[in-house]
Protein backbone atom coordinates (compact mmCIF):
# COMPACT_ATOMS: atom_id res chain seq x y z
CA UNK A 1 -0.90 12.62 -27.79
CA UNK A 2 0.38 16.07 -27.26
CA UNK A 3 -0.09 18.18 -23.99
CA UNK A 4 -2.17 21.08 -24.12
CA UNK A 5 -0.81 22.52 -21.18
CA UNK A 6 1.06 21.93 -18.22
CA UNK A 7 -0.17 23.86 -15.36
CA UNK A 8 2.13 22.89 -11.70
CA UNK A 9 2.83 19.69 -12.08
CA UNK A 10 -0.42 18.90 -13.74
CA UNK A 11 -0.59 18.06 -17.30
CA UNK A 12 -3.65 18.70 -19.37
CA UNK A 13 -4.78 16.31 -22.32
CA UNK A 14 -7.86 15.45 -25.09
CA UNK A 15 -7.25 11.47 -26.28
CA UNK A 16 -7.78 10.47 -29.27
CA UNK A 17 -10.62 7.98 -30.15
CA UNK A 18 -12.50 8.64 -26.62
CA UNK A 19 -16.00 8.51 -25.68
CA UNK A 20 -18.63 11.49 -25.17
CA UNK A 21 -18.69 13.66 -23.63
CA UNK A 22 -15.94 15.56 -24.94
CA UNK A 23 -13.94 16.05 -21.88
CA UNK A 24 -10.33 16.54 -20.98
CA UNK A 25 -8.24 14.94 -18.42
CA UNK A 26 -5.84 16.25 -15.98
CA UNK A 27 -2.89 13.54 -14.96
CA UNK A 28 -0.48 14.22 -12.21
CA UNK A 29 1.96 12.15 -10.43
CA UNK A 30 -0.87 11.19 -8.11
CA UNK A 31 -3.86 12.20 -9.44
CA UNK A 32 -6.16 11.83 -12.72
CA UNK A 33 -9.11 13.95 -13.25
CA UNK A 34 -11.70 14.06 -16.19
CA UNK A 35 -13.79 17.21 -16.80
CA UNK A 36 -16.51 18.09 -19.18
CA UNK A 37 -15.30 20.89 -21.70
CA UNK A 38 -19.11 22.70 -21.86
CA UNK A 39 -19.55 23.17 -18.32
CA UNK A 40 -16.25 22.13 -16.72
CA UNK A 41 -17.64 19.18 -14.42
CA UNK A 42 -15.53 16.71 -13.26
CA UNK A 43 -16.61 13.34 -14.25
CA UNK A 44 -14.24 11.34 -12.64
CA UNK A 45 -11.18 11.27 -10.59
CA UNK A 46 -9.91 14.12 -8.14
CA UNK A 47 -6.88 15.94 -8.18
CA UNK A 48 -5.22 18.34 -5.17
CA UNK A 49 -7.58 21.65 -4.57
CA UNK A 50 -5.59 24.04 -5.56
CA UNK A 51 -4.34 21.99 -8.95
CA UNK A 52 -8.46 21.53 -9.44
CA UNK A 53 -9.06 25.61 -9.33
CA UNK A 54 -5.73 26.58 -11.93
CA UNK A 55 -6.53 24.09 -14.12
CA UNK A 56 -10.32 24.81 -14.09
CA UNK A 57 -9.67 29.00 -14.51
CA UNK A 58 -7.47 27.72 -17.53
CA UNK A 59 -10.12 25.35 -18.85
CA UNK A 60 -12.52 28.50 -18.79
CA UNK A 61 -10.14 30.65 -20.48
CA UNK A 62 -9.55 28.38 -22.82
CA UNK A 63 -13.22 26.88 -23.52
CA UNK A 64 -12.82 26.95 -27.46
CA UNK A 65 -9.49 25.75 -27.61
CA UNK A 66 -10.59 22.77 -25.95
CA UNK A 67 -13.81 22.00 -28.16
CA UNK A 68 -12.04 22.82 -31.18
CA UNK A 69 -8.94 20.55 -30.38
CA UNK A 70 -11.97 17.77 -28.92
CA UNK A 71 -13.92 17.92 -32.26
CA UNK A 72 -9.80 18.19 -34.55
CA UNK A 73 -8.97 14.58 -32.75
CA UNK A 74 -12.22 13.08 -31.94
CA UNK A 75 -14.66 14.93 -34.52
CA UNK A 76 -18.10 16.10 -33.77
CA UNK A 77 -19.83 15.08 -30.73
């Protein structure tokens, strides 16, 4: 699976053949976080504050890139 973005040391994913929500996670060395694409919630995991809020003002830049990637690997919700 490709990264969508690396952000620190934080690397940003969609997996193919995952369950709904369409979400993203976040893995770092340390940490794995999942967050729902339409309103950016975390669902599970933490990561370090300050890896949380860049990755999150990505996310929101980046909205349709994520759904559109979500729906290209996993299809429609």
């Amino acid at each position: 699976m490709p990264i969508l973005a690396r952000i620190g040391n934080a690397r940003v994913y969609i997996y193919a053949d995952d369950h709904n929500p369409p979400h993203f996670h976040v893995v770092g060395p340390d940490f794995n976080l999942l967050v729902r694409i339409n309103d950016l919630v975390t669902l599970k995991g933490s990561a370090p504050p300050d890896t949380t809020r860049k990755v999150l003002d990505w996310a929101a830049d980046n909205r349709p890139l994520l759904a559109l990637r979500w729906i290209e690997i996993n299809g429609e919700e």
